[in-house]
PDB file of N, CA and C in Angstrom:
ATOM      1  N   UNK A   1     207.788 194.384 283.718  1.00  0.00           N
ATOM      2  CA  UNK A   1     206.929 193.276 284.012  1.00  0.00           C
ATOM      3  C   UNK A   1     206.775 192.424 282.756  1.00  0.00           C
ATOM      4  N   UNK A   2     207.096 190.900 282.748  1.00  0.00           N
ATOM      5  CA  UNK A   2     207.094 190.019 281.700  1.00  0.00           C
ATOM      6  C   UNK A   2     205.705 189.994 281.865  1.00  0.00           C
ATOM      7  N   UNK A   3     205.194 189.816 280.385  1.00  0.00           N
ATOM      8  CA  UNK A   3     203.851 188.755 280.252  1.00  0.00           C
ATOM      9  C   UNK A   3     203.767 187.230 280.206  1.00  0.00           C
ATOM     10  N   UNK A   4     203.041 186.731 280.583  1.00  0.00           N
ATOM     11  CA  UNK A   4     203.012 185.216 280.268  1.00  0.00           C
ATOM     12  C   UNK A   4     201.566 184.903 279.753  1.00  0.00           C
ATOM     13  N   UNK A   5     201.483 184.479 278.512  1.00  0.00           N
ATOM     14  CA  UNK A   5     200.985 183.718 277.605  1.00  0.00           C
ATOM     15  C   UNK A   5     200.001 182.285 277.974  1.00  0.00           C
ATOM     16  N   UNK A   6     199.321 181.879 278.436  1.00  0.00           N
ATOM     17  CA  UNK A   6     198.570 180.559 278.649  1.00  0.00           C
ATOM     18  C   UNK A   6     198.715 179.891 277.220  1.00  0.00           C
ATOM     19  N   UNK A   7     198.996 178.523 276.929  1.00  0.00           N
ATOM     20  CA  UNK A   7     198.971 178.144 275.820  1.00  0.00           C
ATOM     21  C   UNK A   7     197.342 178.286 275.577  1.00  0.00           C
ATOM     22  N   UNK A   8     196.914 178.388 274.428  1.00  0.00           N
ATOM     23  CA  UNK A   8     195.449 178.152 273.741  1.00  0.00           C
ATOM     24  C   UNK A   8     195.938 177.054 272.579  1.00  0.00           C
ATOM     25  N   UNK A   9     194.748 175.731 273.415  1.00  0.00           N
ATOM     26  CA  UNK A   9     194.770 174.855 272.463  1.00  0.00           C
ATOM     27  C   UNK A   9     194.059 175.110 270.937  1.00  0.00           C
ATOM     28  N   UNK A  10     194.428 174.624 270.338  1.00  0.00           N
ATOM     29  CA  UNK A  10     193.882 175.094 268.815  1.00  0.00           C
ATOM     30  C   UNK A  10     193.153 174.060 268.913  1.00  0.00           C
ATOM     31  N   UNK A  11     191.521 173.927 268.132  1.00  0.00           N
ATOM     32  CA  UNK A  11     190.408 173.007 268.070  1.00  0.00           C
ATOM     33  C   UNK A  11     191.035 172.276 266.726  1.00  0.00           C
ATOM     34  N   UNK A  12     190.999 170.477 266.912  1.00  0.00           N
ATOM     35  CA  UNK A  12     190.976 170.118 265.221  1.00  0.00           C
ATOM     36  C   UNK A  12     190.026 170.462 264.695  1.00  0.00           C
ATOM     37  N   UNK A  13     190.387 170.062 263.351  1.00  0.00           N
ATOM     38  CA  UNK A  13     189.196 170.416 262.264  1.00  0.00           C
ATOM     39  C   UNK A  13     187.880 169.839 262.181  1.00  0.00           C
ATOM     40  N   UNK A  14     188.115 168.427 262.428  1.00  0.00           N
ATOM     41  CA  UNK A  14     187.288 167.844 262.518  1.00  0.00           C
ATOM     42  C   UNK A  14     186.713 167.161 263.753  1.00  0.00           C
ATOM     43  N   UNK A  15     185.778 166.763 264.301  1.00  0.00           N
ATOM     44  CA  UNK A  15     185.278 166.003 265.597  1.00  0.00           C
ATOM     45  C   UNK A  15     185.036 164.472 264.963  1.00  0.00           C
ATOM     46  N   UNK A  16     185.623 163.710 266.132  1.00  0.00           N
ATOM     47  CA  UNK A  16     184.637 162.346 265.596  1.00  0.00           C
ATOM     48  C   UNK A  16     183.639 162.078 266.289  1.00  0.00           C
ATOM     49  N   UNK A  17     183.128 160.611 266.011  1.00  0.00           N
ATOM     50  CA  UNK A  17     181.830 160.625 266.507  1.00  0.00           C
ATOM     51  C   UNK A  17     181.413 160.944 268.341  1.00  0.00           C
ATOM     52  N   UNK A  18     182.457 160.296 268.831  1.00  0.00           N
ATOM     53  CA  UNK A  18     182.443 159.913 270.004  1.00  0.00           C
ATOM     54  C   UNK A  18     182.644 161.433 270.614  1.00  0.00           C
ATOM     55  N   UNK A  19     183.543 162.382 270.202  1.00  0.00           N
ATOM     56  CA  UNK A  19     183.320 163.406 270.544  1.00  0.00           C
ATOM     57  C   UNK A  19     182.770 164.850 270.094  1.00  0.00           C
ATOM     58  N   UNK A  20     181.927 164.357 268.714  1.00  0.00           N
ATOM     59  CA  UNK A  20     180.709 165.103 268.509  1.00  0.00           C
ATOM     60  C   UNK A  20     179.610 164.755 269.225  1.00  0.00           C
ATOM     61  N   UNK A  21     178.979 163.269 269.813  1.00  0.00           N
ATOM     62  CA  UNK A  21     178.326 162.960 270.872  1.00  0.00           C
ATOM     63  C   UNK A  21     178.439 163.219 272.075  1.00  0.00           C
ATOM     64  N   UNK A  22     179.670 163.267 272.810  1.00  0.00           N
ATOM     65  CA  UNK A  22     180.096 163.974 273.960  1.00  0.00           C
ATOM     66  C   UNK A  22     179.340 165.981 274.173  1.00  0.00           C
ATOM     67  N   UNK A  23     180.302 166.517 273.096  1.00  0.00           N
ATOM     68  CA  UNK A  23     179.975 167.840 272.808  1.00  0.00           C
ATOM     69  C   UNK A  23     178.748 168.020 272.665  1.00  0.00           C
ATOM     70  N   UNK A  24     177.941 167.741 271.902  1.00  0.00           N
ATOM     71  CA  UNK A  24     176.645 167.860 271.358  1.00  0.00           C
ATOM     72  C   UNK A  24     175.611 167.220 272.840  1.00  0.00           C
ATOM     73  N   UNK A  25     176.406 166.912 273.625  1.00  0.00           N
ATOM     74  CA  UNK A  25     175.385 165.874 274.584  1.00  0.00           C
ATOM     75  C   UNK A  25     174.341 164.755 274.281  1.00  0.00           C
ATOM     76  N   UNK A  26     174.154 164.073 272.786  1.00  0.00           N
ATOM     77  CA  UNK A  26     173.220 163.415 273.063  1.00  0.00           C
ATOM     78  C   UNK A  26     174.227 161.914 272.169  1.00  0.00           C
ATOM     79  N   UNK A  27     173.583 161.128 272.854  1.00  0.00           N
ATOM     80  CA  UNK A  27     173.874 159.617 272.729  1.00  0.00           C
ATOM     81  C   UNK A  27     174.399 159.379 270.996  1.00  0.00           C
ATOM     82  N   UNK A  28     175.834 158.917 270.999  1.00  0.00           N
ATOM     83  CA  UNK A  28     176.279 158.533 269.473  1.00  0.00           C
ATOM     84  C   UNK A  28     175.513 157.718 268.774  1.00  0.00           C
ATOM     85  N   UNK A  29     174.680 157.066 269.378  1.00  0.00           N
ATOM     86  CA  UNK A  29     173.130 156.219 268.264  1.00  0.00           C
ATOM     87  C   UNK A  29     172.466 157.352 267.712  1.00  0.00           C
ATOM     88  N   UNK A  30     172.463 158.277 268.245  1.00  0.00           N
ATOM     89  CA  UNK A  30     171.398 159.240 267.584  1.00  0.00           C
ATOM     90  C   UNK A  30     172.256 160.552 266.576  1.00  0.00           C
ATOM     91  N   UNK A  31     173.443 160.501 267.297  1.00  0.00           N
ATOM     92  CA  UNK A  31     174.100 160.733 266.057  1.00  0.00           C
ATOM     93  C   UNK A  31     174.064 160.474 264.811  1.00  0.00           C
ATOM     94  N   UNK A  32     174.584 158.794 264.935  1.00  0.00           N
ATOM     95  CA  UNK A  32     174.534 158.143 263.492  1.00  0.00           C
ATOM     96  C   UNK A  32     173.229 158.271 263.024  1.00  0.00           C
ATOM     97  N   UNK A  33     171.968 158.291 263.840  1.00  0.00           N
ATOM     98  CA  UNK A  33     170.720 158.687 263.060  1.00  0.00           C
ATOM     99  C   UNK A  33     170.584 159.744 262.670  1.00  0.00           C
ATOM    100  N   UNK A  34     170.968 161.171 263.368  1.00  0.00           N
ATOM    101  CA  UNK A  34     170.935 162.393 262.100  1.00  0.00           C
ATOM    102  C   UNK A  34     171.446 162.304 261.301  1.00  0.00           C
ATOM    103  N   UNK A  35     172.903 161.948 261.229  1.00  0.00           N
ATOM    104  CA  UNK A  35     173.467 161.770 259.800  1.00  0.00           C
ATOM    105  C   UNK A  35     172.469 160.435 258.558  1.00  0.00           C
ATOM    106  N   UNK A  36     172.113 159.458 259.234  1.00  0.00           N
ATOM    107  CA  UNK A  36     171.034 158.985 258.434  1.00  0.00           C
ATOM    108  C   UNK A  36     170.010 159.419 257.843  1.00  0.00           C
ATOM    109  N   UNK A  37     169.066 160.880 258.529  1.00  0.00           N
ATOM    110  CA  UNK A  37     168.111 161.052 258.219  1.00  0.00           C
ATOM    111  C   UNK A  37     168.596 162.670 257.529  1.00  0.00           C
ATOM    112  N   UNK A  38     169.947 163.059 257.494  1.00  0.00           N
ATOM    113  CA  UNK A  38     170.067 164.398 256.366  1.00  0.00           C
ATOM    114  C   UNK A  38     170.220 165.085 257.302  1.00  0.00           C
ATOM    115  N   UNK A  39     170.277 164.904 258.728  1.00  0.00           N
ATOM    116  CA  UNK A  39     169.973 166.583 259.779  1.00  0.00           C
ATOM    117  C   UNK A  39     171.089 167.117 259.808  1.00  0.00           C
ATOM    118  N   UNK A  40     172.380 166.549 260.095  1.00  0.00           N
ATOM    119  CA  UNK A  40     173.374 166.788 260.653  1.00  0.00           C
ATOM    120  C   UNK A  40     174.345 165.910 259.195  1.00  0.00           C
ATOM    121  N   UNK A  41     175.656 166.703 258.131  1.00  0.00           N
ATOM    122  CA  UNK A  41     176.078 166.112 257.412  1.00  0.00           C
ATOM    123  C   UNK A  41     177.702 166.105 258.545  1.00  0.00           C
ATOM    124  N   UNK A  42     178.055 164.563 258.018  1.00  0.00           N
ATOM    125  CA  UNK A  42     179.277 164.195 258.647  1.00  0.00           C
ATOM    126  C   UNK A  42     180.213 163.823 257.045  1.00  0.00           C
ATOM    127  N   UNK A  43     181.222 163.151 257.257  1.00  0.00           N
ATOM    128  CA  UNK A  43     182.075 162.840 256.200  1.00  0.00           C
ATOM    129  C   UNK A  43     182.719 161.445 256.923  1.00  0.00           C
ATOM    130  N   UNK A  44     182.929 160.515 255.933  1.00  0.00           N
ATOM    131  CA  UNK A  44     183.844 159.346 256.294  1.00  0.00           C
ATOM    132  C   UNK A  44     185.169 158.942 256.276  1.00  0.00           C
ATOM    133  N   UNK A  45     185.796 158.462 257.061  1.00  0.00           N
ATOM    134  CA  UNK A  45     187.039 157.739 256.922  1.00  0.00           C
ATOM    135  C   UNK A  45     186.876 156.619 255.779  1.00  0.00           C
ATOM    136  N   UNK A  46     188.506 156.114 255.794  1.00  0.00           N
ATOM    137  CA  UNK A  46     188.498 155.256 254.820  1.00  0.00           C
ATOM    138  C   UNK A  46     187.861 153.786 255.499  1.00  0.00           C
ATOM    139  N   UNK A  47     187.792 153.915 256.820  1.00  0.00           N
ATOM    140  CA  UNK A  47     187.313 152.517 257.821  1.00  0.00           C
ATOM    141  C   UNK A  47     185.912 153.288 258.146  1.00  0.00           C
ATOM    142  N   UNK A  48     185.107 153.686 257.355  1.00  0.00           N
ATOM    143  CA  UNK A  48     183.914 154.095 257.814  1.00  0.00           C
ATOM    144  C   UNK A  48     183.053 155.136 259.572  1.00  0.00           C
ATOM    145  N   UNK A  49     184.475 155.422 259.768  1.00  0.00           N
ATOM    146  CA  UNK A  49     184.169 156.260 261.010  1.00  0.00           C
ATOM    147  C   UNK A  49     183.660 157.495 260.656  1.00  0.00           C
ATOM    148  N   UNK A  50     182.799 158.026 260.988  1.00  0.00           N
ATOM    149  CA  UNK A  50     181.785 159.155 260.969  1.00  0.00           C
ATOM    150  C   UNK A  50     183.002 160.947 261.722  1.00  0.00           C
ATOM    151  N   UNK A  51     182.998 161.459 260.680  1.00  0.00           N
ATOM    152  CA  UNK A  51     183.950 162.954 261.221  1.00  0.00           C
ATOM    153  C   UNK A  51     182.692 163.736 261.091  1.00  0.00           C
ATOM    154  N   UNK A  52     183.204 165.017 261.639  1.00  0.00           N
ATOM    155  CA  UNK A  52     182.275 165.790 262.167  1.00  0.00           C
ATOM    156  C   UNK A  52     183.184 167.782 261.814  1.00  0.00           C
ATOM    157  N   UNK A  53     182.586 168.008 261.515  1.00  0.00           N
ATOM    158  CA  UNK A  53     182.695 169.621 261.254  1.00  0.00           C
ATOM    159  C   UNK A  53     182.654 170.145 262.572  1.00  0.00           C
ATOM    160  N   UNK A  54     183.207 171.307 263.546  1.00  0.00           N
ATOM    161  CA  UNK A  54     183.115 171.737 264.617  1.00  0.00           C
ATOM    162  C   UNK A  54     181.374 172.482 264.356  1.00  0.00           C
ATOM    163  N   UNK A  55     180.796 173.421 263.420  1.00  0.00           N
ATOM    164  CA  UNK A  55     179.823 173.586 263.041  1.00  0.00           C
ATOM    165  C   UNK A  55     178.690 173.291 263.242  1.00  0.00           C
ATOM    166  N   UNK A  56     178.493 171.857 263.262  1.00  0.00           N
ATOM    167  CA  UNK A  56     177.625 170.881 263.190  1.00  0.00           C
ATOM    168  C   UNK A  56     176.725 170.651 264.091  1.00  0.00           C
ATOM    169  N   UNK A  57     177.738 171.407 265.605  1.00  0.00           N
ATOM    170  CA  UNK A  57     177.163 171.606 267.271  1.00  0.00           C
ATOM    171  C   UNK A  57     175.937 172.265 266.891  1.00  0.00           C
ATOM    172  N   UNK A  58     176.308 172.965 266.213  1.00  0.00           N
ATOM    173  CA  UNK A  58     174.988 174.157 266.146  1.00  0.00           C
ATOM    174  C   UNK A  58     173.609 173.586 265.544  1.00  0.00           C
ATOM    175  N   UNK A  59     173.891 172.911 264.536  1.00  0.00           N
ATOM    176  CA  UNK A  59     172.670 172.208 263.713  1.00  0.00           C
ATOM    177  C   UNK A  59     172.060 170.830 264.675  1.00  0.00           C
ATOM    178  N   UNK A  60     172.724 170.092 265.990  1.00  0.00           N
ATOM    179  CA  UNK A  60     172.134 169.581 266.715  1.00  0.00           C
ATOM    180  C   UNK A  60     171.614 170.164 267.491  1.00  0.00           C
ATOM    181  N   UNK A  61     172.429 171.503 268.118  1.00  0.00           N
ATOM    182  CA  UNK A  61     171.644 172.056 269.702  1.00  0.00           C
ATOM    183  C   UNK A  61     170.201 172.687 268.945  1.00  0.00           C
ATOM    184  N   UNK A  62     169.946 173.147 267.448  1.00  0.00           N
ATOM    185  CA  UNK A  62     168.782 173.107 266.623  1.00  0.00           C
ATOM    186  C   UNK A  62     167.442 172.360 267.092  1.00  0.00           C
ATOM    187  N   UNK A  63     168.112 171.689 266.382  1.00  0.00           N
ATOM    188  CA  UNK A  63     167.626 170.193 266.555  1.00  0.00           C
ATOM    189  C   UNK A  63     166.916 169.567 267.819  1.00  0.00           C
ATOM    190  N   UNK A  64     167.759 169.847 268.710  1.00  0.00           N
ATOM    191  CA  UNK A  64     167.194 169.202 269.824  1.00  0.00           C
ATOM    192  C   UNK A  64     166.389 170.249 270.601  1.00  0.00           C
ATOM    193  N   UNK A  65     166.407 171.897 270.327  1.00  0.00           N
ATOM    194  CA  UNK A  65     165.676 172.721 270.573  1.00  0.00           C
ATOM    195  C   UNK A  65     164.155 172.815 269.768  1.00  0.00           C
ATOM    196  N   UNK A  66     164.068 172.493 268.608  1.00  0.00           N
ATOM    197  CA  UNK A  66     163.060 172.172 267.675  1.00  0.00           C
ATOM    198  C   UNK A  66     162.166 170.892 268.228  1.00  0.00           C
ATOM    199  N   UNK A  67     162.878 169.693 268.811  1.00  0.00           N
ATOM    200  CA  UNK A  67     162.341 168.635 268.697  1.00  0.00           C
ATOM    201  C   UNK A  67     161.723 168.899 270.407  1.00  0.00           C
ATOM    202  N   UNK A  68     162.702 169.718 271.000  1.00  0.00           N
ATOM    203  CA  UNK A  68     161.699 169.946 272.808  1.00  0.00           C
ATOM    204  C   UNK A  68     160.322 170.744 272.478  1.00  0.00           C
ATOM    205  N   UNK A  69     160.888 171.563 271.757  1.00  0.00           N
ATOM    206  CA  UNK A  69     159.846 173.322 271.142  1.00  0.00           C
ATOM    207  C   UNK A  69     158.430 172.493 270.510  1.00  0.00           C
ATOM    208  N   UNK A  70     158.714 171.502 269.465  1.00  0.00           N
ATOM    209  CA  UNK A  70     157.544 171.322 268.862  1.00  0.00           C
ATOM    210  C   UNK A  70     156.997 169.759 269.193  1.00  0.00           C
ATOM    211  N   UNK A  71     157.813 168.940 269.878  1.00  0.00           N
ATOM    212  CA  UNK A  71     157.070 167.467 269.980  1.00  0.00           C
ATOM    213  C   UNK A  71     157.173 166.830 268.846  1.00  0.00           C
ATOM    214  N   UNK A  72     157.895 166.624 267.927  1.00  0.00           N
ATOM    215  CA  UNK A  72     157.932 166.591 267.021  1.00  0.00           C
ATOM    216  C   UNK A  72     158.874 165.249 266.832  1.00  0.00           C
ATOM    217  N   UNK A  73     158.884 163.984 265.957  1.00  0.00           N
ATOM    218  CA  UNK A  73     159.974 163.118 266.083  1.00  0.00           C
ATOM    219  C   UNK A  73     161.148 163.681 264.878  1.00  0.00           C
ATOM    220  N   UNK A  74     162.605 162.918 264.975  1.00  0.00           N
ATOM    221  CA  UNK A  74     163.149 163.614 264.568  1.00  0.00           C
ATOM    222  C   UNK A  74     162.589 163.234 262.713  1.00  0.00           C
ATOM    223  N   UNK A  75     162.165 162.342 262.239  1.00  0.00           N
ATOM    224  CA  UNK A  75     161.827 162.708 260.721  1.00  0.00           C
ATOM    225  C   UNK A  75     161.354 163.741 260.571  1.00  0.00           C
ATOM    226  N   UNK A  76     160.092 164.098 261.138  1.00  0.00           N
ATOM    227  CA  UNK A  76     159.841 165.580 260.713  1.00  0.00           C
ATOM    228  C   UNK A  76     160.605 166.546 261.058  1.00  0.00           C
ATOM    229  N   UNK A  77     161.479 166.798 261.828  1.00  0.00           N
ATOM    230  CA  UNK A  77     162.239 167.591 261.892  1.00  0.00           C
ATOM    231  C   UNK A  77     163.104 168.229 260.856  1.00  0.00           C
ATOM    232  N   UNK A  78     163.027 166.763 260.083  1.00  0.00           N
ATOM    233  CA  UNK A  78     164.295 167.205 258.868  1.00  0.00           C
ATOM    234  C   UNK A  78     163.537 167.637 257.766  1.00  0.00           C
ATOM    235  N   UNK A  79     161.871 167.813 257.545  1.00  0.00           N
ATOM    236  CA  UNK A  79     160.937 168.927 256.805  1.00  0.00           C
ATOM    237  C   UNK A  79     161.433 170.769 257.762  1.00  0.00           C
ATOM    238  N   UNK A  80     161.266 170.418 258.899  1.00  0.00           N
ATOM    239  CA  UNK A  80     161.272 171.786 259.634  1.00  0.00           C
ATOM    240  C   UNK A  80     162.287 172.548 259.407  1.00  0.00           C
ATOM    241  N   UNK A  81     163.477 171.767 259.701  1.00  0.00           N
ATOM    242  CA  UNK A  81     164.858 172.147 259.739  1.00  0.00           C
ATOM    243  C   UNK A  81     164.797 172.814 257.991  1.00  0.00           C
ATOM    244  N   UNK A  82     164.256 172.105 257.279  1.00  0.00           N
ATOM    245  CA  UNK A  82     164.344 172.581 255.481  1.00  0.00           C
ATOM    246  C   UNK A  82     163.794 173.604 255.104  1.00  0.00           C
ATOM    247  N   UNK A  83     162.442 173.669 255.867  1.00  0.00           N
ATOM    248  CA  UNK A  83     161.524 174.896 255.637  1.00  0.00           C
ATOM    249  C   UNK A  83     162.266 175.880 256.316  1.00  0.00           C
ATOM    250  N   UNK A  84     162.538 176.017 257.268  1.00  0.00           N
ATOM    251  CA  UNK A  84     163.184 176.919 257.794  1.00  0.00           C
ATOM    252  C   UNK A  84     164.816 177.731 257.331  1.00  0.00           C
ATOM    253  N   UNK A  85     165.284 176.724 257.386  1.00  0.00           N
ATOM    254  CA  UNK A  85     166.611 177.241 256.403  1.00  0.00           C
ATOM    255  C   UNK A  85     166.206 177.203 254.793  1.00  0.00           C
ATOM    256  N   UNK A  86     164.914 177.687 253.710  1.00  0.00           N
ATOM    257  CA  UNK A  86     164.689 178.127 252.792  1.00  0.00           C
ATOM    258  C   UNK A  86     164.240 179.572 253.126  1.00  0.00           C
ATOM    259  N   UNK A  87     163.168 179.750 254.319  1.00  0.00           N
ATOM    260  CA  UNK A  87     162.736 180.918 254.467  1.00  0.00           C
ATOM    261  C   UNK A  87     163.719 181.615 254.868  1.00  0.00           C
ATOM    262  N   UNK A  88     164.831 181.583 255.515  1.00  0.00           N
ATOM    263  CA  UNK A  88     166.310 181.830 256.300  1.00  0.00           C
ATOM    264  C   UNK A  88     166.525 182.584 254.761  1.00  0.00           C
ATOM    265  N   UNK A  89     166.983 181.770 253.806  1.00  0.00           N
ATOM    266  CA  UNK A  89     167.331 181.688 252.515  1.00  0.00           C
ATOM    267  C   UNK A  89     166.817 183.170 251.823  1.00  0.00           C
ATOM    268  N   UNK A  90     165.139 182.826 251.566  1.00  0.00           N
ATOM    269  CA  UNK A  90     164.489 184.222 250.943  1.00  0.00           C
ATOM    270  C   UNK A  90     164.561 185.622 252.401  1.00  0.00           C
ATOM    271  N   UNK A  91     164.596 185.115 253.237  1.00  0.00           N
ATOM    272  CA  UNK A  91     164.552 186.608 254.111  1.00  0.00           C
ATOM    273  C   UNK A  91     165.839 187.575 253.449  1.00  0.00           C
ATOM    274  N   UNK A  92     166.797 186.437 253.331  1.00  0.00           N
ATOM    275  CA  UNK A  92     168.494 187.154 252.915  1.00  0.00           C
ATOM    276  C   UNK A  92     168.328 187.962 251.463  1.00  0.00           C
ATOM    277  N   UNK A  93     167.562 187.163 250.704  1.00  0.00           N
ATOM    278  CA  UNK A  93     167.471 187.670 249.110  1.00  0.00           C
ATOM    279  C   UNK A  93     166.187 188.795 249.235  1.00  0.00           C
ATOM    280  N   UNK A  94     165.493 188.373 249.824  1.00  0.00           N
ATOM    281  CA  UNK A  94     164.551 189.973 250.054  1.00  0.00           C
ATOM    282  C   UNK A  94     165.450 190.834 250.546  1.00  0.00           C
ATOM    283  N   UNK A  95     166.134 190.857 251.626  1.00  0.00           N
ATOM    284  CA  UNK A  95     167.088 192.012 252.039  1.00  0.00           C
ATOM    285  C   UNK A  95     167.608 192.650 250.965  1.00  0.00           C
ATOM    286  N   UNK A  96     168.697 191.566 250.659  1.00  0.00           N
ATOM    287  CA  UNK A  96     169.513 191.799 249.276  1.00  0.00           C
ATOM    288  C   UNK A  96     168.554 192.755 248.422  1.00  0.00           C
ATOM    289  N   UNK A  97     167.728 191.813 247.666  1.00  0.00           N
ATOM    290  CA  UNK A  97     166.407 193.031 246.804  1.00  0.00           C
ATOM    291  C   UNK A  97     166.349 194.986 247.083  1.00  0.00           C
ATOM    292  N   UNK A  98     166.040 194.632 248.683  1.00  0.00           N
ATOM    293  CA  UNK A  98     165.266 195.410 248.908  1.00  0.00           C
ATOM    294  C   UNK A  98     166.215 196.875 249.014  1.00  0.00           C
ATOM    295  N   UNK A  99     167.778 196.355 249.913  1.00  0.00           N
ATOM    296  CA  UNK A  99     168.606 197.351 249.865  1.00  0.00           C
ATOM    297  C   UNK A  99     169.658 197.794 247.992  1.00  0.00           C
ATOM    298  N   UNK A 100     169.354 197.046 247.459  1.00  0.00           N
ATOM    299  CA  UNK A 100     169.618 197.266 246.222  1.00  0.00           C
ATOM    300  C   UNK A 100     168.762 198.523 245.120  1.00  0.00           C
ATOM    301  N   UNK A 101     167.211 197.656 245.596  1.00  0.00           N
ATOM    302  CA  UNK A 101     166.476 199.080 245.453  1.00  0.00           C
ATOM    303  C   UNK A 101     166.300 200.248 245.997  1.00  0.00           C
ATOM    304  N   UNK A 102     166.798 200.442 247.302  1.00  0.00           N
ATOM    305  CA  UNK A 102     166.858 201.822 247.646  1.00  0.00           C
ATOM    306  C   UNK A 102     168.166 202.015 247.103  1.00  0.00           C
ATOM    307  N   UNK A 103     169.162 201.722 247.148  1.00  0.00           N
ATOM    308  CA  UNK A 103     170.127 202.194 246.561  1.00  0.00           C
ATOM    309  C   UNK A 103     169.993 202.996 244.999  1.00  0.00           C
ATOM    310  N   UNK A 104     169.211 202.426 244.054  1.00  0.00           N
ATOM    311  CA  UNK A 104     169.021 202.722 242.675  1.00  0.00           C
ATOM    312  C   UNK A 104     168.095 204.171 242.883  1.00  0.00           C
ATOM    313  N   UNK A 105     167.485 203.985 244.097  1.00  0.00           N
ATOM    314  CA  UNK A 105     166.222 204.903 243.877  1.00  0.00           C
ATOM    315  C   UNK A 105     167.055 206.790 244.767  1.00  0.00           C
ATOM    316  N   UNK A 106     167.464 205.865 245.490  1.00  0.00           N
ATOM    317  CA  UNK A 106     168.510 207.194 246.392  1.00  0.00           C
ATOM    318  C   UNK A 106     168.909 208.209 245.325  1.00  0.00           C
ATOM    319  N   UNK A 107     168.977 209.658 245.598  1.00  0.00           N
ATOM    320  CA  UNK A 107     169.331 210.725 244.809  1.00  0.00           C
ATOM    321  C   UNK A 107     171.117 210.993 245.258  1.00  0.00           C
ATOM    322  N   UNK A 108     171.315 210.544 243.956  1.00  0.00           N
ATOM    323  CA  UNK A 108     173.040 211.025 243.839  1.00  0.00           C
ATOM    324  C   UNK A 108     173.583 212.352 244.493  1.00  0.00           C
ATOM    325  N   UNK A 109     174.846 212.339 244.788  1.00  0.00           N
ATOM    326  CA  UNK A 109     175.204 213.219 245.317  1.00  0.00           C
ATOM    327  C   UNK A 109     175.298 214.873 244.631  1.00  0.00           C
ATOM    328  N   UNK A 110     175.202 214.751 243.441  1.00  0.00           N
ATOM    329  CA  UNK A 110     175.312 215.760 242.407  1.00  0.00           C
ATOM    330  C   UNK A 110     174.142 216.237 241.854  1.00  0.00           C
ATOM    331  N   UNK A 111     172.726 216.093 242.564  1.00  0.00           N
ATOM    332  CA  UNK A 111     171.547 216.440 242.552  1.00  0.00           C
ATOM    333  C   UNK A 111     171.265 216.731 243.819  1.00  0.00           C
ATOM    334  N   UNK A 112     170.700 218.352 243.179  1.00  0.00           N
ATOM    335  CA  UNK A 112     170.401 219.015 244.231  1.00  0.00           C
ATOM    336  C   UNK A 112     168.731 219.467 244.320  1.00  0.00           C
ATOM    337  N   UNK A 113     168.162 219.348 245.516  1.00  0.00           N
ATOM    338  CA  UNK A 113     166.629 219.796 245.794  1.00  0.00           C
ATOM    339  C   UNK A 113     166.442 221.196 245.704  1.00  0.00           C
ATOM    340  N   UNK A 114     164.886 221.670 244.771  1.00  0.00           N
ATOM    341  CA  UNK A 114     164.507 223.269 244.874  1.00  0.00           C
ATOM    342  C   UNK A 114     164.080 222.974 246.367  1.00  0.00           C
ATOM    343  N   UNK A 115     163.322 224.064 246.659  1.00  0.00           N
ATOM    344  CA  UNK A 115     162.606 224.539 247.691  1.00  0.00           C
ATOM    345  C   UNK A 115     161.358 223.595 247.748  1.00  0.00           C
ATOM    346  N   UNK A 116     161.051 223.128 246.991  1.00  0.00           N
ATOM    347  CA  UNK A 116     159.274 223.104 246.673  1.00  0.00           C
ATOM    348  C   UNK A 116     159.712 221.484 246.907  1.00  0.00           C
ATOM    349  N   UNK A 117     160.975 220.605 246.931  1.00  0.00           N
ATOM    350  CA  UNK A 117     161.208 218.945 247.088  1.00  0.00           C
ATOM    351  C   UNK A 117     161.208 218.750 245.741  1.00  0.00           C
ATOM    352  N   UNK A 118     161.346 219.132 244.561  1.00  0.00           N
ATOM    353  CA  UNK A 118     161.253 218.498 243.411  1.00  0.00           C
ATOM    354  C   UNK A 118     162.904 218.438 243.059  1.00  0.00           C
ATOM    355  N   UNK A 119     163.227 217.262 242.269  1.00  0.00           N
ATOM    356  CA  UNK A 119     164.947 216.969 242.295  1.00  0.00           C
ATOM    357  C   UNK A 119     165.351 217.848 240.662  1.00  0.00           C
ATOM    358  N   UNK A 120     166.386 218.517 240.968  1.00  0.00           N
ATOM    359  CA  UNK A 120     166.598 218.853 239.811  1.00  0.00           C
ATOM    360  C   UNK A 120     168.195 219.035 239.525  1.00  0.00           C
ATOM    361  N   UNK A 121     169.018 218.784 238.867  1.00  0.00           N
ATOM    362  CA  UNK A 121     169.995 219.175 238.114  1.00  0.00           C
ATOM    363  C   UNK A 121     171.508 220.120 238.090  1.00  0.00           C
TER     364      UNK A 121
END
């Protein structure tokens, strides 16, 4: 029995505007306004057309979950979106911290316990 293969299109790298607005579902005016207001970073052509990271989906469907969730217009959003990806930030470095210190504190393999729990040698 042969197999047959479906081609899988490979995604470009980049999206443009028209179909980061498509994807993302919301209107390419408001596109160009996240990228105005810091929410969403795009990159330019040499004719000023707005590209798009495949990524980026994620930081709008955010976005537009934040802005249903809290009532919120999108300027403040781009405080929320900041506060939030800093605390994002320290949760990771507390982890980091925290499993570093048990690690230091953990008893090596070449120490062995008396009877009584005291570590010895």
């Amino acid at each position: 029995m042969t197999s047959r293969y479906l081609p899988v299109r490979r995604p470009r790298r980049l999206l443009s505007q028209e179909e980061f607005a498509r994807r993302s579902g919301v209107h390419p005016d408001l596109v160009r306004r996240f990228v105005a207001l810091g929410l969403v970073r795009a990159s330019r052509s040499g004719d000023g057309a707005l590209w798009f990271a495949p990524g980026q989906l994620m930081s709008v469907a955010r976005i537009e979950r934040l802005r249903s969730g809290l009532s919120l217009n999108y300027a403040a959003l781009g405080l929320v979106v900041e506060l939030l990806d800093r605390i994002q930030a320290l949760e990771i470095a507390l982890h980091r911290q925290q499993r570093a210190a048990l690690n230091r504190i953990e008893p090596s393999r070449t120490e062995r316990h008396d009877t009584d729990g005291v570590r010895s040698l």
